[in-house]
Protein backbone atom coordinates (compact mmCIF):
# COMPACT_ATOMS: atom_id res chain seq x y z
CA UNK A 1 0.00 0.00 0.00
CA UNK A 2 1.29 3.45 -1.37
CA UNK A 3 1.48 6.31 1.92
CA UNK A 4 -0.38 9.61 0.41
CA UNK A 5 2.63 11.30 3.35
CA UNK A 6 5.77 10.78 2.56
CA UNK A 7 8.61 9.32 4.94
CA UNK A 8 10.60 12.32 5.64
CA UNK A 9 7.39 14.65 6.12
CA UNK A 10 5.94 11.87 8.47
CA UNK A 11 6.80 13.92 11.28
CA UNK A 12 5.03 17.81 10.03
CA UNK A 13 1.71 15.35 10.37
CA UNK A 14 -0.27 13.88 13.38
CA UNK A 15 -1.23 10.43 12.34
CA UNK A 16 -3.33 7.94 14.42
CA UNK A 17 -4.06 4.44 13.87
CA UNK A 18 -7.75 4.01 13.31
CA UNK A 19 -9.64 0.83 13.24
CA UNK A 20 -13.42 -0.21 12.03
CA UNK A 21 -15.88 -0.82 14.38
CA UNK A 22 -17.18 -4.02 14.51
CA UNK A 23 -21.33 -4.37 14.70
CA UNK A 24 -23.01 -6.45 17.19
CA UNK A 25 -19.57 -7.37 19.04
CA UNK A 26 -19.90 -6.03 22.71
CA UNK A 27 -16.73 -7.52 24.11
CA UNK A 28 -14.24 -7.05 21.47
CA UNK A 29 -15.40 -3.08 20.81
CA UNK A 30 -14.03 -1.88 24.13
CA UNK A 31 -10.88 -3.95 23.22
CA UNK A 32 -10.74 -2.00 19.70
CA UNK A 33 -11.36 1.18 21.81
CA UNK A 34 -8.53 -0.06 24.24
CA UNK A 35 -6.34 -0.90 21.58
CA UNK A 36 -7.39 2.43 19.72
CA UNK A 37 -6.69 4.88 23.07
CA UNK A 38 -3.40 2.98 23.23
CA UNK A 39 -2.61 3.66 20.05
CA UNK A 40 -3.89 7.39 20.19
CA UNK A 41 -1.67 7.54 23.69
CA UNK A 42 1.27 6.23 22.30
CA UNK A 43 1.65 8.33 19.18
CA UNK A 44 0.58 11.43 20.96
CA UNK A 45 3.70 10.50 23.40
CA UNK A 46 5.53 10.16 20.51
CA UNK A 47 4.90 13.04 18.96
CA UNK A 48 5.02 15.04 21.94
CA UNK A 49 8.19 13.26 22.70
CA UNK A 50 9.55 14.49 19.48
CA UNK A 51 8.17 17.67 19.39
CA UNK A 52 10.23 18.04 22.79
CA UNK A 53 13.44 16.88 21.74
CA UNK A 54 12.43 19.31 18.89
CA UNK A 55 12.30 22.13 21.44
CA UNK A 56 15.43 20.82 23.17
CA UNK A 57 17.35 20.77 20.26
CA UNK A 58 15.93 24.40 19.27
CA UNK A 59 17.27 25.23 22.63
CA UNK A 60 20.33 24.51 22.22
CA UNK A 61 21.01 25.90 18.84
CA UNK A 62 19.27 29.13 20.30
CA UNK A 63 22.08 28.90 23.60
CA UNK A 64 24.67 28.19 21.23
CA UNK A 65 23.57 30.79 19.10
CA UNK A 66 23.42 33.34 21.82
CA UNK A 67 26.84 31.98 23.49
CA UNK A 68 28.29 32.67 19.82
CA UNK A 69 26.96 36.49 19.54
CA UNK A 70 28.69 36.82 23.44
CA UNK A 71 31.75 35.60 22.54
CA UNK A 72 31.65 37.77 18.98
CA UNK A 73 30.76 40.99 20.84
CA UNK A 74 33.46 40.34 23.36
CA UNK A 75 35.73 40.01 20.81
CA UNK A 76 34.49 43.21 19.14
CA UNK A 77 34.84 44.98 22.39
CA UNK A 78 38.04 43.48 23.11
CA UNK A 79 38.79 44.68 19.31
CA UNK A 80 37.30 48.34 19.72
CA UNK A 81 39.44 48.83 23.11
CA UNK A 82 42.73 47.37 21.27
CA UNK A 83 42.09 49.75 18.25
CA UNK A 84 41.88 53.07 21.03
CA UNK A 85 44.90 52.08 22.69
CA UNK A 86 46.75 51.91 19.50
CA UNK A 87 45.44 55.33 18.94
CA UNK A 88 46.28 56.86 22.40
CA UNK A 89 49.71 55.29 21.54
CA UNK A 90 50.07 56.46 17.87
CA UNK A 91 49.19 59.95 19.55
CA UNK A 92 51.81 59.92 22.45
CA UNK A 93 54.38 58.20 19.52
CA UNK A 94 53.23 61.39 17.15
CA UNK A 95 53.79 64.16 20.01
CA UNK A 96 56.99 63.04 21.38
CA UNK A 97 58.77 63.10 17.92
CA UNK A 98 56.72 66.59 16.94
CA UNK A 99 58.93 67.52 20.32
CA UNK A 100 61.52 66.23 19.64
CA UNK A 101 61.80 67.55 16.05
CA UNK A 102 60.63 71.13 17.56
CA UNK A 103 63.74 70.63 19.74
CA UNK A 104 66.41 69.66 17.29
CA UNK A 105 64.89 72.59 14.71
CA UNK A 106 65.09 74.78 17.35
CA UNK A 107 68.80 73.46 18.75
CA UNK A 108 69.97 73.54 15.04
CA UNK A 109 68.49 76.77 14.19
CA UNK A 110 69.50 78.42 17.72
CA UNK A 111 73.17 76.95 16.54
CA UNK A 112 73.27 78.05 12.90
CA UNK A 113 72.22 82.16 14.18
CA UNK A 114 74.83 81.54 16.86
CA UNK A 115 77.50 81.37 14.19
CA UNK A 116 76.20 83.28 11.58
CA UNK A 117 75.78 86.35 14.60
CA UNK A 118 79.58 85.46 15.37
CA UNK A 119 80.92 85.44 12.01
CA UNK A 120 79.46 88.97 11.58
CA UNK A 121 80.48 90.24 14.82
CA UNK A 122 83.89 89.02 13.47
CA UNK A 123 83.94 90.61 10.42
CA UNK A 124 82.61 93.82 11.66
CA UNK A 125 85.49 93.54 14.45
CA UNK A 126 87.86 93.36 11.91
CA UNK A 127 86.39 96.15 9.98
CA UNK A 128 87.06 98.18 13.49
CA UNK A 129 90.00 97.16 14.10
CA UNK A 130 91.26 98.16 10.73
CA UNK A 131 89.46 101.23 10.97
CA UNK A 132 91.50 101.97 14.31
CA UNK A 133 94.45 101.19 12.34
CA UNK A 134 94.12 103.31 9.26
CA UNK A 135 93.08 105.81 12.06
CA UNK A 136 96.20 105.05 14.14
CA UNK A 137 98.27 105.61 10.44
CA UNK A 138 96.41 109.09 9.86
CA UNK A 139 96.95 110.57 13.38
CA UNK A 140 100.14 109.96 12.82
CA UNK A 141 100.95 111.26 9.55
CA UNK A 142 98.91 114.24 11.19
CA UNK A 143 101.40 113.97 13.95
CA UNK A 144 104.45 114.83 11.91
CA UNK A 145 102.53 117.22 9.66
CA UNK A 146 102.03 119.01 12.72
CA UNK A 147 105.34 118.63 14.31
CA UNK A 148 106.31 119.75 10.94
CA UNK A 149 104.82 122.53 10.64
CA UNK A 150 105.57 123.82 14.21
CA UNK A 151 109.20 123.65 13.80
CA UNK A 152 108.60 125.44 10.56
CA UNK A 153 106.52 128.62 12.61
């Protein structure tokens, strides 16, 4: 005999045994009805049995599921607060060689005024001191002129 259900969809359907009722047999109809409410009892365990483990199984799946999204958002979390503190870091790294390079600009540029400033204060020395010279030379060419000229008056 064909089934109209197939195997693998047995268990989307509630199926009870059924049986024909027998006319003018007293005795033997509360045994069919026995037999029947057996039946009826035993698939409805069945199915309720299944329909449990069906709930259990959903259960789990839904706790594992859940567990899996806890463990995933940790790890975000745990992700976000790594990516921050590579931040703060990158920020601390990114000042303290801004400073730094502010300090050797300024230590190099402090060094090369120092000795342009001291090459010019050396040539304008010189330029002085050979101004006092030539001045030195003309006082005393004016020196003799003078004496020169007084033993002349």
């Amino acid at each position: 005999m064909d089934n109209v259900i197939e195997q693998n969809e047995l268990d989307k359907h509630t199926i009870q045994r059924y049986q024909f009722k027998v006319l003018g047999a007293g005795n033997r109809e509360d045994e069919i009805i026995n037999n029947e409410t057996m039946d009826i009892d035993s698939s409805e365990n069945k199915h309720i049995l299944q329909n449990e483990i069906n709930d259990e199984k959903q259960n789990q799946f839904v706790e594992e599921l859940l567990k899996k999204s806890d463990l995933l958002s940790t790890n975000i979390i745990k992700l976000q607060m790594q990516i921050e503190k590579q931040e703060r870091d990158f920020a601390n790294r990114l000042k303290d060689t801004v400073e730094r390079e502010k300090e050797i600009s300024f230590n190099e540029g402090y060094e090369k005024s120092k000795v342009e400033l001291e090459n010019k204060y050396e040539e304008k020395i010189s330029v002085y001191i050979e101004t006092a010279r030539k001045l030195d030379a003309k006082i005393q060419e004016l020196d003799g002129f003078l004496k020169k000229w007084k033993r002349i008056y």
